[in-house]
N, C-alpha and C. Protein backbone atom coordinates (compact mmCIF):
# COMPACT_ATOMS: atom_id res chain seq x y z
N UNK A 1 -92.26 -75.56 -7.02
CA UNK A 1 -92.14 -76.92 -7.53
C UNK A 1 -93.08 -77.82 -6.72
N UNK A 2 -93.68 -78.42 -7.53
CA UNK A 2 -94.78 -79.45 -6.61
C UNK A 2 -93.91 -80.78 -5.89
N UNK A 3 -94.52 -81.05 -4.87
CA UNK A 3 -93.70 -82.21 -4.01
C UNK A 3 -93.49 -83.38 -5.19
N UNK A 4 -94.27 -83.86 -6.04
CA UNK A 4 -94.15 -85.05 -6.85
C UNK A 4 -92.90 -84.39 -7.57
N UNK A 5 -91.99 -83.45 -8.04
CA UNK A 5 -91.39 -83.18 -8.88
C UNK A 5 -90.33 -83.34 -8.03
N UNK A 6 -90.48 -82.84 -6.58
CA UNK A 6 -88.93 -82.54 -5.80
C UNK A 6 -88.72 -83.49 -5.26
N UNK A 7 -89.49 -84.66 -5.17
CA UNK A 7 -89.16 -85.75 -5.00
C UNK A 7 -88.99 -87.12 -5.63
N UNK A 8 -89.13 -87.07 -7.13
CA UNK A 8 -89.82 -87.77 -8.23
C UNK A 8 -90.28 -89.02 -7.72
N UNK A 9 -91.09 -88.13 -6.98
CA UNK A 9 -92.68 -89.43 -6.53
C UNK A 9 -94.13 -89.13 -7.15
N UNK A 10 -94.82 -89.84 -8.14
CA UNK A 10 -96.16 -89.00 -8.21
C UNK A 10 -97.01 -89.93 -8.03
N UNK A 11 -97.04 -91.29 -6.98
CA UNK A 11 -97.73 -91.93 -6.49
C UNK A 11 -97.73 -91.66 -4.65
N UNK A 12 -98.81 -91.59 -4.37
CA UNK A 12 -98.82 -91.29 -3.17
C UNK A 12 -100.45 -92.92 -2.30
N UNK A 13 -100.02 -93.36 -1.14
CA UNK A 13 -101.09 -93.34 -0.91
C UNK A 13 -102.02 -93.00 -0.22
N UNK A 14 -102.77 -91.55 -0.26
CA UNK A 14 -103.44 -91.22 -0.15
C UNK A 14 -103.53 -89.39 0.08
N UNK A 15 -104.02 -88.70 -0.63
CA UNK A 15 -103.52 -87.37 -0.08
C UNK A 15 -103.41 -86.59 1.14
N UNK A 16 -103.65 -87.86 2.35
CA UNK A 16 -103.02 -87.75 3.80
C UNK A 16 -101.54 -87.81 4.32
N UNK A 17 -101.26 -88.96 3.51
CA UNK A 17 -99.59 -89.53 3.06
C UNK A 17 -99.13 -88.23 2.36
N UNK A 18 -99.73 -87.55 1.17
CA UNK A 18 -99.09 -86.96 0.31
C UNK A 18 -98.78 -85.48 0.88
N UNK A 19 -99.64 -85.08 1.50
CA UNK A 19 -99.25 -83.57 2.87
C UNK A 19 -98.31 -83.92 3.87
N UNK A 20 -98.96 -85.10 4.35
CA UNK A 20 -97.58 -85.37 5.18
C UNK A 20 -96.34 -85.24 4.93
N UNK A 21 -96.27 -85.64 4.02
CA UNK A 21 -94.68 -85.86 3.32
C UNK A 21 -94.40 -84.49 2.75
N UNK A 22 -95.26 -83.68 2.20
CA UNK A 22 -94.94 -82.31 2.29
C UNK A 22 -94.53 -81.62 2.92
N UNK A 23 -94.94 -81.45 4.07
CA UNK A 23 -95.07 -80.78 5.70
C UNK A 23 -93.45 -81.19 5.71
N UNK A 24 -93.06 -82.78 5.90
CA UNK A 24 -91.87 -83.14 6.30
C UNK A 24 -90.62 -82.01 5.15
N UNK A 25 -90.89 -82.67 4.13
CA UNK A 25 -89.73 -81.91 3.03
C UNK A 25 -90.03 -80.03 2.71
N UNK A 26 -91.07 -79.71 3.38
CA UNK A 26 -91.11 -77.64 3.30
C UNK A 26 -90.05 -77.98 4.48
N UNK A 27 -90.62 -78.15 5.88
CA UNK A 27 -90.17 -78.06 6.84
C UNK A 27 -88.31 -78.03 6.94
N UNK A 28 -87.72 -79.13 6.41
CA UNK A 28 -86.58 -79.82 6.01
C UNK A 28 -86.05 -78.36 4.88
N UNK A 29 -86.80 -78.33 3.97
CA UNK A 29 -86.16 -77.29 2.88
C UNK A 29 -86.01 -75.61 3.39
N UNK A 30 -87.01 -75.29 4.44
CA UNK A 30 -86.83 -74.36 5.24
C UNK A 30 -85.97 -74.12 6.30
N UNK A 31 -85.45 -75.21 7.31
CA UNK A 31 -84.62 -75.69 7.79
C UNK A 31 -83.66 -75.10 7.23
N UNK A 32 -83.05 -76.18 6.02
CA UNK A 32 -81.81 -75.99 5.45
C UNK A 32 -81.51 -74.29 4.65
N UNK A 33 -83.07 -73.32 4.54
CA UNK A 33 -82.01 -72.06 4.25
C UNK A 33 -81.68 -71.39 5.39
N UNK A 34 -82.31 -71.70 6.58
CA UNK A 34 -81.82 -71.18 8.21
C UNK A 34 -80.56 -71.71 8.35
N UNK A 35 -80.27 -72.78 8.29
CA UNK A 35 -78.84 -73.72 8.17
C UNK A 35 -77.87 -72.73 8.07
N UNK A 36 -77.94 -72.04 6.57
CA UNK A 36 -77.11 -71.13 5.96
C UNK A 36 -76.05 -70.23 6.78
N UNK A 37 -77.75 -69.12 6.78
CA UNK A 37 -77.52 -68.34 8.41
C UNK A 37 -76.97 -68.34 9.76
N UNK A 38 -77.33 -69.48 10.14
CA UNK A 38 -76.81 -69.60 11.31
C UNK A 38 -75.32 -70.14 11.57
N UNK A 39 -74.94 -71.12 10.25
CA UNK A 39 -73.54 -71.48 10.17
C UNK A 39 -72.90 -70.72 10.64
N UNK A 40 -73.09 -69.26 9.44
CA UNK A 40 -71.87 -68.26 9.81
C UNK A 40 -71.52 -67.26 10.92
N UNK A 41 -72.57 -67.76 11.96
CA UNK A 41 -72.44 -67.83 13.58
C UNK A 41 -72.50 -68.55 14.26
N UNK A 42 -71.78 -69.63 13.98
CA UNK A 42 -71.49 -71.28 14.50
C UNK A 42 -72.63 -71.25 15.10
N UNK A 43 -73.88 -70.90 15.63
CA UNK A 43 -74.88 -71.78 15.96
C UNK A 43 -75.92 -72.50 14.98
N UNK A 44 -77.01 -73.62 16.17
CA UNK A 44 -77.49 -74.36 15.33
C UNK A 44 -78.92 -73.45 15.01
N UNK A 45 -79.89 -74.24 14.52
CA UNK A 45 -81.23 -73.53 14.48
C UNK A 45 -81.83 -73.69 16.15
N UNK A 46 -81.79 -74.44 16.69
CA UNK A 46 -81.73 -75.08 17.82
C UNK A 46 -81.40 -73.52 19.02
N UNK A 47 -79.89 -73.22 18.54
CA UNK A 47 -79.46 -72.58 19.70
C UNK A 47 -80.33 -70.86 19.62
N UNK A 48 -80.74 -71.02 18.07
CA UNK A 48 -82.06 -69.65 18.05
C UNK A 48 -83.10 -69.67 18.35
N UNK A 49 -83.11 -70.63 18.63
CA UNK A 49 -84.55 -70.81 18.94
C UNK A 49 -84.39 -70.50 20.67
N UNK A 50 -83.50 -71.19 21.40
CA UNK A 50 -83.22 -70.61 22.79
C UNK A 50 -83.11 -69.37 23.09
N UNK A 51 -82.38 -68.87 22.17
CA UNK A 51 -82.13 -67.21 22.06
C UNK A 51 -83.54 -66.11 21.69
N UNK A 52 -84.15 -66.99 20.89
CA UNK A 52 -85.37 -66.13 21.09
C UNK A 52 -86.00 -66.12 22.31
N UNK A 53 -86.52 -67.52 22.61
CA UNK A 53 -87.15 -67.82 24.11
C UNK A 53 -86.60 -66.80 25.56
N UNK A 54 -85.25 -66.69 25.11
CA UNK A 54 -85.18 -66.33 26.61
C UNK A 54 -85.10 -64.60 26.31
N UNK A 55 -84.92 -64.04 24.90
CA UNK A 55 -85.05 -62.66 24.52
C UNK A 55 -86.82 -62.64 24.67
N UNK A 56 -87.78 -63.30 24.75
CA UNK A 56 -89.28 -63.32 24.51
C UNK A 56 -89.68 -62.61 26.04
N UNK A 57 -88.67 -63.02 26.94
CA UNK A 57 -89.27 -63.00 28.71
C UNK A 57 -88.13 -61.42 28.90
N UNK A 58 -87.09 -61.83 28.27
CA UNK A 58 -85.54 -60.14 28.90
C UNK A 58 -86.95 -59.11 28.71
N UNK A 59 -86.28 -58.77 30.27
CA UNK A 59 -85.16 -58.78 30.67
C UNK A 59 -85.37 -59.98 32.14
N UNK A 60 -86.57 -60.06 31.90
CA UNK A 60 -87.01 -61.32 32.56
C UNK A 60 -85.82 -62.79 32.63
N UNK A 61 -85.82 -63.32 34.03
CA UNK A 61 -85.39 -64.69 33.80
C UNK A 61 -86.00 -66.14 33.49
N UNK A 62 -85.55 -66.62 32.88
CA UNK A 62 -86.19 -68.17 32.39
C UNK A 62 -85.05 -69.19 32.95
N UNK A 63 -85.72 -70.39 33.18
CA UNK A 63 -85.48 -71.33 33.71
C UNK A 63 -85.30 -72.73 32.50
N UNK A 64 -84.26 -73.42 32.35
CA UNK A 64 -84.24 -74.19 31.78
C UNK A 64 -85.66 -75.09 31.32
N UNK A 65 -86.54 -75.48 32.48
CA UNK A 65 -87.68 -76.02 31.74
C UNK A 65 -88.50 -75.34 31.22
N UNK A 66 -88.29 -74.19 31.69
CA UNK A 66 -89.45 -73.04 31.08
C UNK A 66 -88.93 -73.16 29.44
N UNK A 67 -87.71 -72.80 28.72
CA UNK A 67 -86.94 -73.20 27.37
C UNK A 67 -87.31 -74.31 27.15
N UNK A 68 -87.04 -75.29 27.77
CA UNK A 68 -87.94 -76.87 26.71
C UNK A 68 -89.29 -76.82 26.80
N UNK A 69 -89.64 -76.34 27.55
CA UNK A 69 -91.49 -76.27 27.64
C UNK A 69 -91.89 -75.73 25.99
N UNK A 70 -91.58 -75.08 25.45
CA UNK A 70 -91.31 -74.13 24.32
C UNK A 70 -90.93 -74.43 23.01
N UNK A 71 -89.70 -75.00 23.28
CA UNK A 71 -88.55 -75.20 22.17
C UNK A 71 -89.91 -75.74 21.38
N UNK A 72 -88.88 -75.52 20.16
CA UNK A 72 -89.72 -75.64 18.31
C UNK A 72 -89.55 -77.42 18.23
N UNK A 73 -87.95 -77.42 18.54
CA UNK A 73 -87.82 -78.78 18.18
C UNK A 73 -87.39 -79.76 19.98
N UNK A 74 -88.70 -80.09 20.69
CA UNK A 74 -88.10 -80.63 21.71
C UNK A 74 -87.59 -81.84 22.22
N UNK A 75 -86.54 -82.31 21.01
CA UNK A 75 -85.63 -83.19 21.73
C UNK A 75 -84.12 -83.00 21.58
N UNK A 76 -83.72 -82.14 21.90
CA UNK A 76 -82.94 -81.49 22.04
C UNK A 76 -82.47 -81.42 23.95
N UNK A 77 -80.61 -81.22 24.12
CA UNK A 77 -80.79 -81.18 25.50
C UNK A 77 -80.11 -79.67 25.79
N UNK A 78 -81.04 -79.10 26.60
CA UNK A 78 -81.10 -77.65 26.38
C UNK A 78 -79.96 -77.38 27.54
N UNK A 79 -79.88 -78.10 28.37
CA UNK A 79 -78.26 -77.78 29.08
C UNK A 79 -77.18 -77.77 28.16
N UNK A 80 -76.77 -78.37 27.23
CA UNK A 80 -75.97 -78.27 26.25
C UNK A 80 -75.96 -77.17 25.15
N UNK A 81 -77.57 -77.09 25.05
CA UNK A 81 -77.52 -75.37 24.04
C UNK A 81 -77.18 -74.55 24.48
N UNK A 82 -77.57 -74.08 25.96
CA UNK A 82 -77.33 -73.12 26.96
C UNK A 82 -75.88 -73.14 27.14
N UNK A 83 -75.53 -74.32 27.54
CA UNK A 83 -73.80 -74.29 27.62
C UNK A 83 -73.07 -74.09 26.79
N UNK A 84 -73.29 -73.73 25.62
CA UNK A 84 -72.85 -73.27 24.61
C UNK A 84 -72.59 -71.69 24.02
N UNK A 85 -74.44 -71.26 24.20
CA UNK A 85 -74.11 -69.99 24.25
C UNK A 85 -73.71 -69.23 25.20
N UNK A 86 -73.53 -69.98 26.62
CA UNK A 86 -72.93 -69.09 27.52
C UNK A 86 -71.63 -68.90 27.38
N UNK A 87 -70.83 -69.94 26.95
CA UNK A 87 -69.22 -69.81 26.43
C UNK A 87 -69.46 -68.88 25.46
N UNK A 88 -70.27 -68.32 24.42
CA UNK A 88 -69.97 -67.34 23.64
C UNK A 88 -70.58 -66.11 24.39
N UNK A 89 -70.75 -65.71 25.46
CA UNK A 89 -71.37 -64.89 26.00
C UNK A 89 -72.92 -63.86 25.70
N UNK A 90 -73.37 -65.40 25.21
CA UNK A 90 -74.61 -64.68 24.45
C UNK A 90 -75.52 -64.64 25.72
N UNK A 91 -75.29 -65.89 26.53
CA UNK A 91 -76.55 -66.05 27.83
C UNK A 91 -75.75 -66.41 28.72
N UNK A 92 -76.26 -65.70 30.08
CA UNK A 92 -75.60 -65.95 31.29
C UNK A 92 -76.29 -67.05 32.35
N UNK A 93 -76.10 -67.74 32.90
CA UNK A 93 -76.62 -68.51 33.74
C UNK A 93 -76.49 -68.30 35.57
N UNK A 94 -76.98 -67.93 36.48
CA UNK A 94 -76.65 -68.12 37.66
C UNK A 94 -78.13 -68.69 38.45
N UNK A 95 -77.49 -68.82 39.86
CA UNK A 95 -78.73 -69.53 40.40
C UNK A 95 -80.28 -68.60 40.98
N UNK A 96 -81.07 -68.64 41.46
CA UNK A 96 -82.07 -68.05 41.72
C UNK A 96 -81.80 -67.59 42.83
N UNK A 97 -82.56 -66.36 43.11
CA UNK A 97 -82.30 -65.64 44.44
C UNK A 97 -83.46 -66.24 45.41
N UNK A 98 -84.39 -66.31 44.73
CA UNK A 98 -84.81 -66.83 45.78
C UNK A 98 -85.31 -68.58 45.93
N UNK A 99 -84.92 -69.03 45.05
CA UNK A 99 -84.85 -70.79 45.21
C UNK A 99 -83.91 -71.41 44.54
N UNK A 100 -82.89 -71.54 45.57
CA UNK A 100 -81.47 -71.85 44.87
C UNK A 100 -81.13 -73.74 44.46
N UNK A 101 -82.42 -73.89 44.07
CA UNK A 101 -82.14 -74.93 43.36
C UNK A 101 -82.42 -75.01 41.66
N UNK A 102 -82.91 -73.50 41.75
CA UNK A 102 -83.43 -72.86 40.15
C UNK A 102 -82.23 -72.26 39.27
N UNK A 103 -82.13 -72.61 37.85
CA UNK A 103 -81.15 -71.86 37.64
C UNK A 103 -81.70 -70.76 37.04
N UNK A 104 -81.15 -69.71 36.89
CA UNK A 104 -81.77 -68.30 36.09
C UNK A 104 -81.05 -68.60 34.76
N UNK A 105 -81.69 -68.02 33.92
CA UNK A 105 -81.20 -67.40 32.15
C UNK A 105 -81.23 -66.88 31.79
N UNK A 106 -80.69 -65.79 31.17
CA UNK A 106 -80.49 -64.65 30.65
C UNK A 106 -79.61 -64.31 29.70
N UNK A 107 -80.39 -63.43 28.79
CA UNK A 107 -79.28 -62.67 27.82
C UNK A 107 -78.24 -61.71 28.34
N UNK A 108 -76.88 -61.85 27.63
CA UNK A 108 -75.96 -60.63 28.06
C UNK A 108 -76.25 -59.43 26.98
N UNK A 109 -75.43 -58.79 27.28
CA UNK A 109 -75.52 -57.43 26.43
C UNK A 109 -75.37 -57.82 25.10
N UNK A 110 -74.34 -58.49 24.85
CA UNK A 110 -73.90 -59.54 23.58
C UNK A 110 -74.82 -60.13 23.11
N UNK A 111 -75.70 -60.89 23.94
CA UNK A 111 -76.60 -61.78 23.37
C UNK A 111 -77.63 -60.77 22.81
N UNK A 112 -78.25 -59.66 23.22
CA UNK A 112 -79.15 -58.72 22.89
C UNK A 112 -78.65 -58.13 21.43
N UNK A 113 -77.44 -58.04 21.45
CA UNK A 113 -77.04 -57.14 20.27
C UNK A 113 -76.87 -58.31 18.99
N UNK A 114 -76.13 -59.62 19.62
CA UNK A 114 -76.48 -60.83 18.55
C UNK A 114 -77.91 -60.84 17.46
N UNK A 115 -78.85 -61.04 18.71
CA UNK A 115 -79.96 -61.38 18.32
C UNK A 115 -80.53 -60.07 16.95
N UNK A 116 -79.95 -59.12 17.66
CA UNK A 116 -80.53 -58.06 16.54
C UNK A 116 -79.87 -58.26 15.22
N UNK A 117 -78.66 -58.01 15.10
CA UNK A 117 -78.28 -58.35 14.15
C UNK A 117 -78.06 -59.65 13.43
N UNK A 118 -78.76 -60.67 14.08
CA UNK A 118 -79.32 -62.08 13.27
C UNK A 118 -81.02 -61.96 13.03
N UNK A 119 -81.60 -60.97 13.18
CA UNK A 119 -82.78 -61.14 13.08
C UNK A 119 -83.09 -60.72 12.17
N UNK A 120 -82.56 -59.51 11.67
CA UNK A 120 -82.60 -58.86 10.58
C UNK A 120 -83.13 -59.95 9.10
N UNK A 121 -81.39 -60.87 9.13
CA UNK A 121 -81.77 -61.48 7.70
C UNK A 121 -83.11 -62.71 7.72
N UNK A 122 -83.42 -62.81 9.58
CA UNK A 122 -84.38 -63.63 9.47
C UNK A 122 -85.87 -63.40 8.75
N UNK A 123 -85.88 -62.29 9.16
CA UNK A 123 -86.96 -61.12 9.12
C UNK A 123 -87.25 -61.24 7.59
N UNK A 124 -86.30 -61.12 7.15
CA UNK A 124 -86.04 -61.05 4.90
C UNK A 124 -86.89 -62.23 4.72
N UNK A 125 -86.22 -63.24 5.47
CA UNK A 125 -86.73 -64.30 4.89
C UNK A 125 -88.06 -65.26 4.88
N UNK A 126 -88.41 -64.23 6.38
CA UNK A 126 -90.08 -64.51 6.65
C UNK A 126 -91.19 -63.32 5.76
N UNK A 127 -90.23 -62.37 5.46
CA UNK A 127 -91.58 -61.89 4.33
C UNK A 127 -90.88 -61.74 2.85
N UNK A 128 -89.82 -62.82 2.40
CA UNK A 128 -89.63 -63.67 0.98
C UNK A 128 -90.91 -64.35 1.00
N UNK A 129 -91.52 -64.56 1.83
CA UNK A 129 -92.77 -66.15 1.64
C UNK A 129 -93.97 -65.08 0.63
N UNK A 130 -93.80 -63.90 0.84
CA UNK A 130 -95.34 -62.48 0.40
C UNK A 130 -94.93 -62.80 -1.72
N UNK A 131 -93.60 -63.21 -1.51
CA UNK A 131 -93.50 -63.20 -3.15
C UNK A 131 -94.60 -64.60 -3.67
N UNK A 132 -94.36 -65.50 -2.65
CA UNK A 132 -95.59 -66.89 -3.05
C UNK A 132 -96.84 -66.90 -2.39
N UNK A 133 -96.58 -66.36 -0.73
CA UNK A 133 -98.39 -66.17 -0.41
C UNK A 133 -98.91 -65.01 0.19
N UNK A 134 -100.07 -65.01 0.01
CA UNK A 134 -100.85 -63.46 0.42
C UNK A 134 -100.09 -63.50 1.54
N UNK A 135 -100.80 -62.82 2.42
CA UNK A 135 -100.93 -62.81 3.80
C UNK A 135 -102.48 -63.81 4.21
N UNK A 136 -103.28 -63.57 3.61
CA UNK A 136 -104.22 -64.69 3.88
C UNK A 136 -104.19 -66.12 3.93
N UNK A 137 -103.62 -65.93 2.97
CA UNK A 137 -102.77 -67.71 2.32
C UNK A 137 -101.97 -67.96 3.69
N UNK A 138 -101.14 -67.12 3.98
CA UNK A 138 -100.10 -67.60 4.86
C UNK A 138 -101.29 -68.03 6.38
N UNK A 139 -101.81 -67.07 6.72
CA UNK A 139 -102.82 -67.25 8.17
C UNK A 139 -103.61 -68.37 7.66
N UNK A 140 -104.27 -68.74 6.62
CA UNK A 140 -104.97 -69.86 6.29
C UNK A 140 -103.96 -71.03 6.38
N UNK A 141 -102.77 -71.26 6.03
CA UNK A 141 -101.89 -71.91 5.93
C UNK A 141 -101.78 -72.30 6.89
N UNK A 142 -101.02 -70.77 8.08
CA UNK A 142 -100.86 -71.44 9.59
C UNK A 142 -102.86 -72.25 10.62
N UNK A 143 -103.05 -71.32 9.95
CA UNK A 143 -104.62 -72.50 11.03
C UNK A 143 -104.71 -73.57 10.13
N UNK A 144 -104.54 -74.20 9.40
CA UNK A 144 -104.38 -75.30 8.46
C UNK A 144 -103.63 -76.50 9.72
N UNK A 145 -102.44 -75.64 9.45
CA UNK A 145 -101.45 -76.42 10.62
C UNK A 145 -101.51 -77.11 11.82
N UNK A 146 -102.27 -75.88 12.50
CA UNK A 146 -102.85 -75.98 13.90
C UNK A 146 -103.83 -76.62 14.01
N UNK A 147 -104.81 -76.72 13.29
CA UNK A 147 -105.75 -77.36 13.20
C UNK A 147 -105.27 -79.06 13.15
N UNK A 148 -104.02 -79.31 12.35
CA UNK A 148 -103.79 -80.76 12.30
C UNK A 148 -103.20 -81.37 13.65
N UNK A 149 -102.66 -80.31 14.61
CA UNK A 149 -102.20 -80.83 15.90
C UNK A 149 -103.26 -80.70 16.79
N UNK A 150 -104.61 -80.49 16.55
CA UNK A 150 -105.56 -80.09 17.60
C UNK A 150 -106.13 -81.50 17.85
C-alpha cells in the first residue's frame, strides 16, 4: 500500500517530507508486528534489543554504557531494561573483577535459551520482507538509509 493510501494524505510538501514520513510510519508499522511477539514474553522491543547486545559480546561481559552506546532506540533507561530482565533471569548483573566501580552483564543460561527460541519467529519475519524485496532491493534499501544519516 502506498504511504498516500495508509495515510489518506496525497499532498505532500515535498518528496523529502514525503520519505520522511514514510521512514516514520514503515518504521512504526514494523514496530507494531514485533509488538506482537514480544508481548507474549512480557518484554518490550527495547528489552530485545538489550538481549541481543549483550548475546552479540557472550560469553563476553558488557557494561551498561557499552548497551546504550548501541541501543536501536537510545532514549531509553537501560538500568531499568536490565532490571527487568534480570528479575526474569534472562541477564545477570555483578560487579567487575577488576574495576569495581564497573558493572558486568551477562546472559544466564535462560537468557541464552530465551533468545533462541524468540529468534526463531524473528528470523520468519526478516526474510517475509524476500516476498516484497530482492535481496538487492533490500541492501540498496539499507545503503539508502545510511546514506541519509551520513
Amino acid at each position: 500500500m502506498k504511504i498516500e493510501q495508509a495515510i489518506k494524505q496525497s499532498k505532500f510538501e515535498s518528496p523529502f517530507q514525503k520519505a520522511v514520513i514514510n521512514i516514520i510510519y514503515t518504521a512504526n508499522w514494523l514496530r507494531d508486528q514485533q509488538t506482537e511477539l514480544f508481548k507474549k514474553h512480557d518484554i518490550l522491543p527495547q528489552h530485545y534489543n538489550v538481549l541481543r547486545i549483550v548475546n552479540g559480546k557472550h560469553p563476553k561481559s558488557v557494561s551498561p554504557g557499552d548497551i546504550k552506546e548501541v541501543m536501536l532506540d537510545k532514549g531509553n533507561d537501560v538500568t531499568r531494561l536490565v532490571d527487568k530482565l534480570v528479575k526474569m533471569d534472562l541477564l545477570k548483573r555483578s560487579l567487575c573483577e577488576e574495576n569495581r566501580r564497573k558493572i558486568d552483564i551477562n546472559l544466564t543460561d535462560k537468557g541464552v535459551k530465551f533468545l533462541k527460541e524468540i529468534n526463531e519467529p524473528m528470523r520468519k519475519q526478516y526474510l517475509n520482507m524476500k516476498k516484497f524485496l530482492s535481496e538487492k532491493e533490500a541492501e540498496t534499501l539499507s545503503n539508502l538509509l545510511d546514506k541519509i544519516r551520513d
